[in-house]
C-alpha atoms as a PDB file:
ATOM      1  CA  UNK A   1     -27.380  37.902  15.438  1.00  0.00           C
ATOM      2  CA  UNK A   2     -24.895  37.486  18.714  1.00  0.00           C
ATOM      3  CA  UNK A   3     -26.388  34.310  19.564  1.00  0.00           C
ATOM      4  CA  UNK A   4     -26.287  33.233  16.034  1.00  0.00           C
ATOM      5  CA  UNK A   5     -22.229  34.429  15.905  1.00  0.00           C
ATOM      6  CA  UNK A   6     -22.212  32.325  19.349  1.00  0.00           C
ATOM      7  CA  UNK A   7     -22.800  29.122  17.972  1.00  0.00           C
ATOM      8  CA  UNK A   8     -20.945  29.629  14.973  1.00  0.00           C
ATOM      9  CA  UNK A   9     -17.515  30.190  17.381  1.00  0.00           C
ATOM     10  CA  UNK A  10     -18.702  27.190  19.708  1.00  0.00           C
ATOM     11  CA  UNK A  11     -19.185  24.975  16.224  1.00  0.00           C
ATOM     12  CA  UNK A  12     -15.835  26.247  15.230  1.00  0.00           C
ATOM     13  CA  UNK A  13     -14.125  25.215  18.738  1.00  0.00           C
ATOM     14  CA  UNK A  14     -15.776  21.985  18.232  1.00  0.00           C
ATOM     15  CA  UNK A  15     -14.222  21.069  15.245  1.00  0.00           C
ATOM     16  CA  UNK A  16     -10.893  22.118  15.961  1.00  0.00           C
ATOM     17  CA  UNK A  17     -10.984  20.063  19.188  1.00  0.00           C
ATOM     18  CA  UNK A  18     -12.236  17.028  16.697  1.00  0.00           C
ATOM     19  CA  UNK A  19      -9.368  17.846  14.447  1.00  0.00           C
ATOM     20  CA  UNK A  20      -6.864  18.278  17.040  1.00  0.00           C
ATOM     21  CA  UNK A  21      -8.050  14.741  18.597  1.00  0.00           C
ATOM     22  CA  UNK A  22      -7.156  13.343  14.742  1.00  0.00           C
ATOM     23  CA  UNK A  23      -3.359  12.428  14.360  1.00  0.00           C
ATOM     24  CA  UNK A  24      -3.677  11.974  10.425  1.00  0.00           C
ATOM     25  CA  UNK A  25      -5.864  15.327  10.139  1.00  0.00           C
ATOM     26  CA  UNK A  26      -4.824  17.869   6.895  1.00  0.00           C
ATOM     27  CA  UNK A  27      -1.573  15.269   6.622  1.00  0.00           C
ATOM     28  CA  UNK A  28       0.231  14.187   3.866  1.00  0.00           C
ATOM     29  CA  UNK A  29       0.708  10.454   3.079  1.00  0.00           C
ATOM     30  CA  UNK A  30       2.141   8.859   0.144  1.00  0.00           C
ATOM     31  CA  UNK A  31       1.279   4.961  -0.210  1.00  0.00           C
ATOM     32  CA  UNK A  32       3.932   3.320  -2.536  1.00  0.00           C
ATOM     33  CA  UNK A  33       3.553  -0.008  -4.359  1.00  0.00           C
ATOM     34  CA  UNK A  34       2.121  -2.116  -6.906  1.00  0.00           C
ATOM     35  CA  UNK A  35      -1.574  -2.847  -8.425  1.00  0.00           C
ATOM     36  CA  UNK A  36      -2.900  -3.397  -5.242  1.00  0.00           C
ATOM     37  CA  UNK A  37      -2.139   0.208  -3.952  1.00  0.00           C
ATOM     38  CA  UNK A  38      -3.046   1.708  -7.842  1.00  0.00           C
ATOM     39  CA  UNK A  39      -5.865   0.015  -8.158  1.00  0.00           C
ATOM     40  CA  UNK A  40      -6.643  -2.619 -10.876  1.00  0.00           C
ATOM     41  CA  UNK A  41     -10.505  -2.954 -11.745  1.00  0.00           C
ATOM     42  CA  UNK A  42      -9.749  -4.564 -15.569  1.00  0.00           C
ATOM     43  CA  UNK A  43     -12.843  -6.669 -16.098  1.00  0.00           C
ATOM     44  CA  UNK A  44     -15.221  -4.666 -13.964  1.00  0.00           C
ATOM     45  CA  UNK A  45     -18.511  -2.688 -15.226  1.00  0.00           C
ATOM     46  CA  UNK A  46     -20.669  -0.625 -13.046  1.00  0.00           C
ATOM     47  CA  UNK A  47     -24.322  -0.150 -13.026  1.00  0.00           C
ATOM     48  CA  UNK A  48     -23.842   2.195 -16.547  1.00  0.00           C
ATOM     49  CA  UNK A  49     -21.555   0.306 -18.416  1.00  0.00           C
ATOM     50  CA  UNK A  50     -18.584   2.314 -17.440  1.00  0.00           C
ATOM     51  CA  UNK A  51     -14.809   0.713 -16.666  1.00  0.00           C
ATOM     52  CA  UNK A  52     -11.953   1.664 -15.071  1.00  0.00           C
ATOM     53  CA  UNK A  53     -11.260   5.691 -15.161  1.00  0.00           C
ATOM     54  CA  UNK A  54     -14.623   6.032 -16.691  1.00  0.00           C
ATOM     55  CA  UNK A  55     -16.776   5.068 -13.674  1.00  0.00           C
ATOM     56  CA  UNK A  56     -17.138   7.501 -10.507  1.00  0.00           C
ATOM     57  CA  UNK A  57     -17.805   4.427  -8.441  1.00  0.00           C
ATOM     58  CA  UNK A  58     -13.907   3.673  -8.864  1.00  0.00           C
ATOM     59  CA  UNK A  59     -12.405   6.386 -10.132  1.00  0.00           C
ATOM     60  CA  UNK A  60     -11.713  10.456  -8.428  1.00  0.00           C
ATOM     61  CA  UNK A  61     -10.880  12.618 -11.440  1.00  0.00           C
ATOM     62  CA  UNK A  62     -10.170  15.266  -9.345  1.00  0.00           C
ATOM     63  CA  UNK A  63      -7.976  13.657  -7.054  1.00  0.00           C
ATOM     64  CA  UNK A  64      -7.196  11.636 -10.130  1.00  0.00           C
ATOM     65  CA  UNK A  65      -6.779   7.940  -8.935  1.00  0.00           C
ATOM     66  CA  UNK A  66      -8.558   5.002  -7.929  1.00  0.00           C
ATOM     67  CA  UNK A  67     -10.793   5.141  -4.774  1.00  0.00           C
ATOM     68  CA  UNK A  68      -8.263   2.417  -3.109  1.00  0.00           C
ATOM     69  CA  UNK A  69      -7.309   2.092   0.278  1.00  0.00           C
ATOM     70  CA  UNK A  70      -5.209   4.998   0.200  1.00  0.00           C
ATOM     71  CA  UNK A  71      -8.111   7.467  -1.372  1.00  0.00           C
ATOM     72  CA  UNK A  72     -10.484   6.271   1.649  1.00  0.00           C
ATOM     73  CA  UNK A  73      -7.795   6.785   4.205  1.00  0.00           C
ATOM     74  CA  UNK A  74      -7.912  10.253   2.667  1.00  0.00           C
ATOM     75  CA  UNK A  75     -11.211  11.280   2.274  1.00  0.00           C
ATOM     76  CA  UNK A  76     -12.288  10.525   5.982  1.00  0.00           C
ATOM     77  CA  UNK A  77      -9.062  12.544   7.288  1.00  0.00           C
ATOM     78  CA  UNK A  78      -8.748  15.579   4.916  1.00  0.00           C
ATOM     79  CA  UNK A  79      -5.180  14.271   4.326  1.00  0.00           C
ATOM     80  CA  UNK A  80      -3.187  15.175   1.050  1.00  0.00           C
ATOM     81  CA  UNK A  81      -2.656  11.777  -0.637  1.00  0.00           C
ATOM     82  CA  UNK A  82       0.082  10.995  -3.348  1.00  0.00           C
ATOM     83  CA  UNK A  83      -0.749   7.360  -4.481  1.00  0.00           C
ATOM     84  CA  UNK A  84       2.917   6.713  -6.193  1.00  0.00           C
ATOM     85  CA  UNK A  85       1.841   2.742  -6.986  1.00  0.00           C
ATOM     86  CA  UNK A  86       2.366   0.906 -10.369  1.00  0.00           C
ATOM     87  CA  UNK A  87       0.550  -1.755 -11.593  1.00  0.00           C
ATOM     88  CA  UNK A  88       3.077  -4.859 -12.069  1.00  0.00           C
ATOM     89  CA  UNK A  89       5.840  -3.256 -10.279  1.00  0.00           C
ATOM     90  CA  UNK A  90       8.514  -4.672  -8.246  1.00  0.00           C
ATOM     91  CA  UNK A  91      10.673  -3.441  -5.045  1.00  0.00           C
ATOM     92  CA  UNK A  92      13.944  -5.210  -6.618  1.00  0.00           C
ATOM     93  CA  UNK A  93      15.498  -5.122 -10.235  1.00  0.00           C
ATOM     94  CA  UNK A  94      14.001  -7.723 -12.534  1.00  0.00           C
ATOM     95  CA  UNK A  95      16.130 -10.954 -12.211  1.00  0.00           C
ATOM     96  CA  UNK A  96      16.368 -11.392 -16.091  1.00  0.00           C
ATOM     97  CA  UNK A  97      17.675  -7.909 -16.375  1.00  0.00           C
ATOM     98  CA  UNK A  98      20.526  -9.092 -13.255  1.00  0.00           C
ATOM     99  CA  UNK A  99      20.850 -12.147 -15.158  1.00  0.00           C
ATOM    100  CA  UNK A 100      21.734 -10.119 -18.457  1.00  0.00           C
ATOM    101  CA  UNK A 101      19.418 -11.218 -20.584  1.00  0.00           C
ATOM    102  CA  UNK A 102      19.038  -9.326 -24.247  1.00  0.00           C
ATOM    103  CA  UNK A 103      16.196  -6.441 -24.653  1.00  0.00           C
ATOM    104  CA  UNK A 104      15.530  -5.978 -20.749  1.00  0.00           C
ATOM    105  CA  UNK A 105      16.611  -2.899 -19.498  1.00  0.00           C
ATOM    106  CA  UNK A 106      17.214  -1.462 -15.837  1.00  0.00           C
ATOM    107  CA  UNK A 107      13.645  -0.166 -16.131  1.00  0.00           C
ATOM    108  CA  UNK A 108      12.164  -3.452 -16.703  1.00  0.00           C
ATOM    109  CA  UNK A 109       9.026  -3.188 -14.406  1.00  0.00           C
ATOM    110  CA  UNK A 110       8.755  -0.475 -12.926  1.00  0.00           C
ATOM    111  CA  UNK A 111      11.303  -0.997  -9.704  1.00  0.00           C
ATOM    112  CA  UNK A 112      11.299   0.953  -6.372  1.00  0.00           C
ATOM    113  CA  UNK A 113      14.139   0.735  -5.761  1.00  0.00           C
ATOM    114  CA  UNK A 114      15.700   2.203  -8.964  1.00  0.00           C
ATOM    115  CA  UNK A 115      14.541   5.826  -8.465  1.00  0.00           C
ATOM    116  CA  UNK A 116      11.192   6.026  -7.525  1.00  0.00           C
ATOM    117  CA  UNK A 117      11.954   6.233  -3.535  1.00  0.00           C
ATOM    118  CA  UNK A 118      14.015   9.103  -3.653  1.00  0.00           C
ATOM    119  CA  UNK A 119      10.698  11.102  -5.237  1.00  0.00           C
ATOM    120  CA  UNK A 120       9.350  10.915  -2.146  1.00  0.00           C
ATOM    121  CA  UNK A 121       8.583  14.896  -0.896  1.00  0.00           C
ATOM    122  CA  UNK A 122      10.082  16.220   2.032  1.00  0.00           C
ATOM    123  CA  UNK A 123       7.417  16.974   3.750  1.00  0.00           C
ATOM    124  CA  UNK A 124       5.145  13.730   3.581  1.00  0.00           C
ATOM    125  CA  UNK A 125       4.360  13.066   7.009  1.00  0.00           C
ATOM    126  CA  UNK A 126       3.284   8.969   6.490  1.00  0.00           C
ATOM    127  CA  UNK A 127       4.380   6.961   4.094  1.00  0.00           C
ATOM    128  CA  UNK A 128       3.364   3.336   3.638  1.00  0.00           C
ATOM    129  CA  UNK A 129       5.386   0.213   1.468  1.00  0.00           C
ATOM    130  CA  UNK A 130       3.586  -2.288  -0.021  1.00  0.00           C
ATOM    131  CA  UNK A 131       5.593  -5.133  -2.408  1.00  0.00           C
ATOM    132  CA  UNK A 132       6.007  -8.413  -2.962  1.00  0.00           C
ATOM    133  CA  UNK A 133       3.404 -10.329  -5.054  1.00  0.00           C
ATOM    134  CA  UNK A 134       5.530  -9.131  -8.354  1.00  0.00           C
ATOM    135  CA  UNK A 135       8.341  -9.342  -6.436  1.00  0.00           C
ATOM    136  CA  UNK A 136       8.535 -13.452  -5.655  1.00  0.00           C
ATOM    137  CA  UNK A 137       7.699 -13.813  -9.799  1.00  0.00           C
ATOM    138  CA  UNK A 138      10.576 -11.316 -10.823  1.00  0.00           C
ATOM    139  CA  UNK A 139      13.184 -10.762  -8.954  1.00  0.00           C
ATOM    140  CA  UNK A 140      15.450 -12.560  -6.751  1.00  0.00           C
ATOM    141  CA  UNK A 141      15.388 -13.147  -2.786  1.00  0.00           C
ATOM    142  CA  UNK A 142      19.310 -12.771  -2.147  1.00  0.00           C
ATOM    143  CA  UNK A 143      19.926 -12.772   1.915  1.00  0.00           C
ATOM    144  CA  UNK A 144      19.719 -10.038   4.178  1.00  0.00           C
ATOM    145  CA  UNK A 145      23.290  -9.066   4.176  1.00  0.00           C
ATOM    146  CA  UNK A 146      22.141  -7.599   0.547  1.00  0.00           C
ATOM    147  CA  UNK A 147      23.558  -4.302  -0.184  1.00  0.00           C
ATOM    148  CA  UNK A 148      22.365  -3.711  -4.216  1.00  0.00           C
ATOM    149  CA  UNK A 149      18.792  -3.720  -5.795  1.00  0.00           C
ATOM    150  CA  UNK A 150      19.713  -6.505  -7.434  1.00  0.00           C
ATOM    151  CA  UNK A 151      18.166  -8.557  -4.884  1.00  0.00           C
ATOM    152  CA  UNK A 152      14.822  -8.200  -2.601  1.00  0.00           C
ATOM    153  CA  UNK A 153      16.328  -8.423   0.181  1.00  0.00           C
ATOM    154  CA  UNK A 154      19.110  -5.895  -1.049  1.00  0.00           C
ATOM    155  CA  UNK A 155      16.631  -3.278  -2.453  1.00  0.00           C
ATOM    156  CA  UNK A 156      14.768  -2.916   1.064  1.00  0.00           C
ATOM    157  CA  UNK A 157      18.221  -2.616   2.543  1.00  0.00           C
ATOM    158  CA  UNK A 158      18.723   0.234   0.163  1.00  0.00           C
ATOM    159  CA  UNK A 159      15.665   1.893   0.185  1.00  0.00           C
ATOM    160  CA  UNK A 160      15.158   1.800   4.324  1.00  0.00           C
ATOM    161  CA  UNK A 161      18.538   3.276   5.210  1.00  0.00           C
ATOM    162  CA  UNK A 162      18.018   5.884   2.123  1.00  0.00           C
ATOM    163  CA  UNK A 163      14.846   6.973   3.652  1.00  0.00           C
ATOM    164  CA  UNK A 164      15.744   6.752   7.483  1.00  0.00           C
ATOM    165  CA  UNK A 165      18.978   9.260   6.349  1.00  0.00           C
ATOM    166  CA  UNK A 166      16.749  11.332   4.083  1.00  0.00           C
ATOM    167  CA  UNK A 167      13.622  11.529   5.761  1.00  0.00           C
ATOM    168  CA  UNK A 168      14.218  10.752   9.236  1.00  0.00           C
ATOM    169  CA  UNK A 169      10.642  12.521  10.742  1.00  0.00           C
ATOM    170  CA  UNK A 170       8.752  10.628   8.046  1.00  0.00           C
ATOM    171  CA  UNK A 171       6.450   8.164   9.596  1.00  0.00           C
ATOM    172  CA  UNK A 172       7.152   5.051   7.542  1.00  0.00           C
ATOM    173  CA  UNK A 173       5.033   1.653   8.167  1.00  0.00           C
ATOM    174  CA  UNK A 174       5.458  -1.759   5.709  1.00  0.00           C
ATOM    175  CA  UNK A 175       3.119  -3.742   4.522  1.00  0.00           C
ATOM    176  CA  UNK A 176       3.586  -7.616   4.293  1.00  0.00           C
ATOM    177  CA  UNK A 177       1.806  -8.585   1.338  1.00  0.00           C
ATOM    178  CA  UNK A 178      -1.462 -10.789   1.194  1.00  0.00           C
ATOM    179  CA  UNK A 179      -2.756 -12.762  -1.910  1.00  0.00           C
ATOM    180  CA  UNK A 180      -0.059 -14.755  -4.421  1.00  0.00           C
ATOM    181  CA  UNK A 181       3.297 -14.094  -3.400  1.00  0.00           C
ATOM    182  CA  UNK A 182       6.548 -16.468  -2.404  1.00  0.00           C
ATOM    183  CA  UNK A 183       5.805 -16.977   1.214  1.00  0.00           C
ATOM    184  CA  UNK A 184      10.010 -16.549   1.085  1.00  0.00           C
ATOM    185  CA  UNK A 185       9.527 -12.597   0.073  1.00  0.00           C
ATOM    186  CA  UNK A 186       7.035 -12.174   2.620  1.00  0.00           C
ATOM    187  CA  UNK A 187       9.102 -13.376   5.230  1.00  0.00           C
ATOM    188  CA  UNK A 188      12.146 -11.309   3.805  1.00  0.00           C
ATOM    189  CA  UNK A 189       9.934  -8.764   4.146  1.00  0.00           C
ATOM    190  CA  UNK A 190       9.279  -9.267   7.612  1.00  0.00           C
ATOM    191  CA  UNK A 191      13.025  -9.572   8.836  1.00  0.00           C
ATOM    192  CA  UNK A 192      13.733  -6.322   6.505  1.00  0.00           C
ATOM    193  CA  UNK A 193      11.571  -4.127   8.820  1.00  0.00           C
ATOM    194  CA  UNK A 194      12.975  -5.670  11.644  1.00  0.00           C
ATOM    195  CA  UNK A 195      16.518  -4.851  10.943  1.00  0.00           C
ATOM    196  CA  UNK A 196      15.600  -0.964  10.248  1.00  0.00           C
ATOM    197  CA  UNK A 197      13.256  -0.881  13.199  1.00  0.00           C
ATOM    198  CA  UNK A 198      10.095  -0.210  10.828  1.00  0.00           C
ATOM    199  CA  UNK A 199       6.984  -1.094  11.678  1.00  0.00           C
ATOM    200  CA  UNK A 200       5.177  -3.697   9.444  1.00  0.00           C
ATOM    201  CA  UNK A 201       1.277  -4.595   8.910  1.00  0.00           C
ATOM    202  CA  UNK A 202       0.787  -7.924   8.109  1.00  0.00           C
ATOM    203  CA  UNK A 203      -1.823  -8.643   5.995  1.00  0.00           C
ATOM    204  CA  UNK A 204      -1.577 -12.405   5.734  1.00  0.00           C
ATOM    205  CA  UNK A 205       0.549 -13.183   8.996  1.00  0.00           C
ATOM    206  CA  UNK A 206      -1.281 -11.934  11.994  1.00  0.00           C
ATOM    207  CA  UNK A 207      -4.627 -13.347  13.271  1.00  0.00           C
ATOM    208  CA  UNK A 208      -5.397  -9.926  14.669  1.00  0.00           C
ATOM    209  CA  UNK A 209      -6.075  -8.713  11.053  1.00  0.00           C
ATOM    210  CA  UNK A 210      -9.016  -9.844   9.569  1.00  0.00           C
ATOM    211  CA  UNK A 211      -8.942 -12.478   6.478  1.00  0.00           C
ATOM    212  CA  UNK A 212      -9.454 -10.737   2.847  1.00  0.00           C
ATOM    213  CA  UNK A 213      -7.185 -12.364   0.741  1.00  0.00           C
ATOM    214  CA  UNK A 214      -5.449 -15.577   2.640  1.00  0.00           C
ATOM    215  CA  UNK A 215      -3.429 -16.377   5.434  1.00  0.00           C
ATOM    216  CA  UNK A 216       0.217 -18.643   6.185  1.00  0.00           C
ATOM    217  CA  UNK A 217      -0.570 -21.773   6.413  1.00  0.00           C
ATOM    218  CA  UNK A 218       0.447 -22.456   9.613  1.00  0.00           C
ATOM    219  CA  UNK A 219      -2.059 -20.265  11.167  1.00  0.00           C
ATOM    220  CA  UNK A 220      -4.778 -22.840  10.249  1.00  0.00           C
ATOM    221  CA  UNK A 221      -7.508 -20.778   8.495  1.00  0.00           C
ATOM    222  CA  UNK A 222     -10.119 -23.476   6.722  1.00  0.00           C
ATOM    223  CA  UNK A 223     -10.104 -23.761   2.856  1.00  0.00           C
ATOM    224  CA  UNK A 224     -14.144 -22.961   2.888  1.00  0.00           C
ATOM    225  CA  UNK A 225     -13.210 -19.324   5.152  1.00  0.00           C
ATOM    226  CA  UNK A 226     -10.405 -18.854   2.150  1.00  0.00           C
ATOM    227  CA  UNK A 227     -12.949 -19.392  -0.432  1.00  0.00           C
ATOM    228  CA  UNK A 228     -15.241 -17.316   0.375  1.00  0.00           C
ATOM    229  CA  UNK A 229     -13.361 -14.395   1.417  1.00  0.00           C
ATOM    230  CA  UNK A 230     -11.609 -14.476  -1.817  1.00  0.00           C
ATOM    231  CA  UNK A 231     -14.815 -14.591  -3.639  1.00  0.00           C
ATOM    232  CA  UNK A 232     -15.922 -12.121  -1.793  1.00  0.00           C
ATOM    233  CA  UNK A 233     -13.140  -9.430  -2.174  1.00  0.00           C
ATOM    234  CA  UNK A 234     -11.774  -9.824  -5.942  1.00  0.00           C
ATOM    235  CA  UNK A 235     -12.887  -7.529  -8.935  1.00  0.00           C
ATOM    236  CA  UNK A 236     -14.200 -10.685 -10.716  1.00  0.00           C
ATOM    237  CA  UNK A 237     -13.621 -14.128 -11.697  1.00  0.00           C
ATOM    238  CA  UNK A 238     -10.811 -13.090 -14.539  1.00  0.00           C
ATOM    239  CA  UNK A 239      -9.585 -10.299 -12.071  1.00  0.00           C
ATOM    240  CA  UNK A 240      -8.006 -11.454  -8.523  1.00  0.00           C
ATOM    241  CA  UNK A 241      -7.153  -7.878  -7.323  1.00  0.00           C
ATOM    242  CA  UNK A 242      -8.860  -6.460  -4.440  1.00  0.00           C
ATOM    243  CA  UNK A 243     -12.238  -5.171  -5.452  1.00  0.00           C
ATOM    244  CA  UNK A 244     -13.800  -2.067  -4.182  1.00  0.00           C
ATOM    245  CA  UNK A 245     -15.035  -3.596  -0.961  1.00  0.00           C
ATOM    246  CA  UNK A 246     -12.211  -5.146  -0.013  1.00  0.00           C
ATOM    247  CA  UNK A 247     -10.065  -1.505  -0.533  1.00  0.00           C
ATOM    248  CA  UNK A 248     -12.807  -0.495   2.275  1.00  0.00           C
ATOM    249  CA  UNK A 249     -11.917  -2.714   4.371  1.00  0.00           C
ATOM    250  CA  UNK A 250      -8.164  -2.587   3.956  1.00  0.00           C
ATOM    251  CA  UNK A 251      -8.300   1.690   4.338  1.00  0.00           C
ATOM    252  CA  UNK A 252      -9.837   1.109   7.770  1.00  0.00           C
ATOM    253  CA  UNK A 253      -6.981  -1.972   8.730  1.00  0.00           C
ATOM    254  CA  UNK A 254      -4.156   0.614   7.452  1.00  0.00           C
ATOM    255  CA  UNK A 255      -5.346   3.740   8.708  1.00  0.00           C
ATOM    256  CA  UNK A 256      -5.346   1.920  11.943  1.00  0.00           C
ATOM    257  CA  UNK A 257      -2.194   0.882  11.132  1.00  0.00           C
ATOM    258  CA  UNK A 258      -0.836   4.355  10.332  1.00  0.00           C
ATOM    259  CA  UNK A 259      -2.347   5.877  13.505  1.00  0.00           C
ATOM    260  CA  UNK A 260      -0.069   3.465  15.244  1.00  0.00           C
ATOM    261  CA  UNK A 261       3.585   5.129  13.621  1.00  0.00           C
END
């Protein structure tokens, strides 16, 4: 029985050790964005016939959300996970609503930067910011002298001096978006993070992080490497969000990322 209490104790020190070793360990992270943080598996069937929140290969009732990036990030590190993303959302206010146009309201899509930001808790220890593919279709760029959500530029100016006041311990980390959007937003994005000292992940911008949905142009990746990554890593033909493999591959690029902050 003493040698059997013995090794229970040693396996005990063992995994605190492991746990200690584990920055992100029993932490809570909150990933805000748009569809590709939510999830959006429309025209996807698994094995049983089941879609969206009725298959266990995509869905966690009991964390209730999508097994994205975020969901993987926290399964392998015991971390409390708030995934705050909605599908078709925006950072900025919708242009058409800025441009006064009739029957669009201030909550047209969903924006960030309205209210959503300051629902961030007070404890979350890592936070991550992911916009921009909604963002080039629906709102407008402005300049980076912005001070209003009525512009992109303006609503990360907002939302990055409203978090560094209000959650100053809060390790925060941006994401530049990958797939469709307005090379123009993602470089606003860039030069946003840069002016509040925020470190950004970019997903179609560095050669360090591996291809899943595109690259700049500039950076010379071949059209037959696009092709088939793309193919590769979207739901379906009639669906080009991230699919469940390419999630996986993203939750081990941003937990990477997040280990960094």
């Amino acid at each position: 029985m003493e040698e059997f209490k013995k090794e229970i104790r040693e396996l005990k020190e063992q995994l605190a050790q492991l746990q200690a070793s584990n920055v992100l360990w029993g932490k809570k992270y909150i990933a805000c964005g748009d569809s590709f943080t939510e999830g959006d598996f429309n025209h996807w069937v698994d094995e049983n016939g089941l879609a969206k929140r009725e298959s266990p290969v995509i869905y966690d009732k009991e964390w209730g959300m999508y097994k994205t990036y975020p969901w993987q990030i926290g399964k392998r590190n015991n971390m409390t996970i708030i995934n705050e993303a909605k599908c078709g959302s925006i950072l900025a206010l919708d242009k058409r609503y800025v441009a006064g146009e009739d029957e669009i309201t201030i909550e047209s899509r969903n924006p960030f930067s309205l209210q959503r930001y300051k629902q961030i808790p007070e404890d979350t220890d890592y936070c991550t910011i992911w916009f921009g593919i909604n963002d080039s279709a629906h709102t407008n760029l402005g300049t980076i002298d912005d001070t209003t959500n009525e512009t992109f530029y303006g609503a990360w100016n907002v939302v990055l001096e409203w978090l560094i006041t209000n959650r100053p311990y809060m390790k925060i980390g941006i994401i530049v978006t990958d797939a469709d959007a307005h090379p123009d937003w993602r470089q606003a994005t860039r030069e946003c993070a840069c002016k509040w000292g925020i470190p950004y992940l970019d997903m179609m911008g560095d050669v360090r992080v591996p291809v899943i949905m595109g690259r700049e142009p500039e950076l010379g990746l071949c059209a037959k490497s696009e092709e088939l990554r793309t193919k590769s890593f979207v739901v379906s033909d009639k669906n080009g969000h991230p699919n469940l493999k390419a999630h996986e591959y993203q939750s081990y690029i941003i937990e990477n990322f997040l280990r960094s902050l």
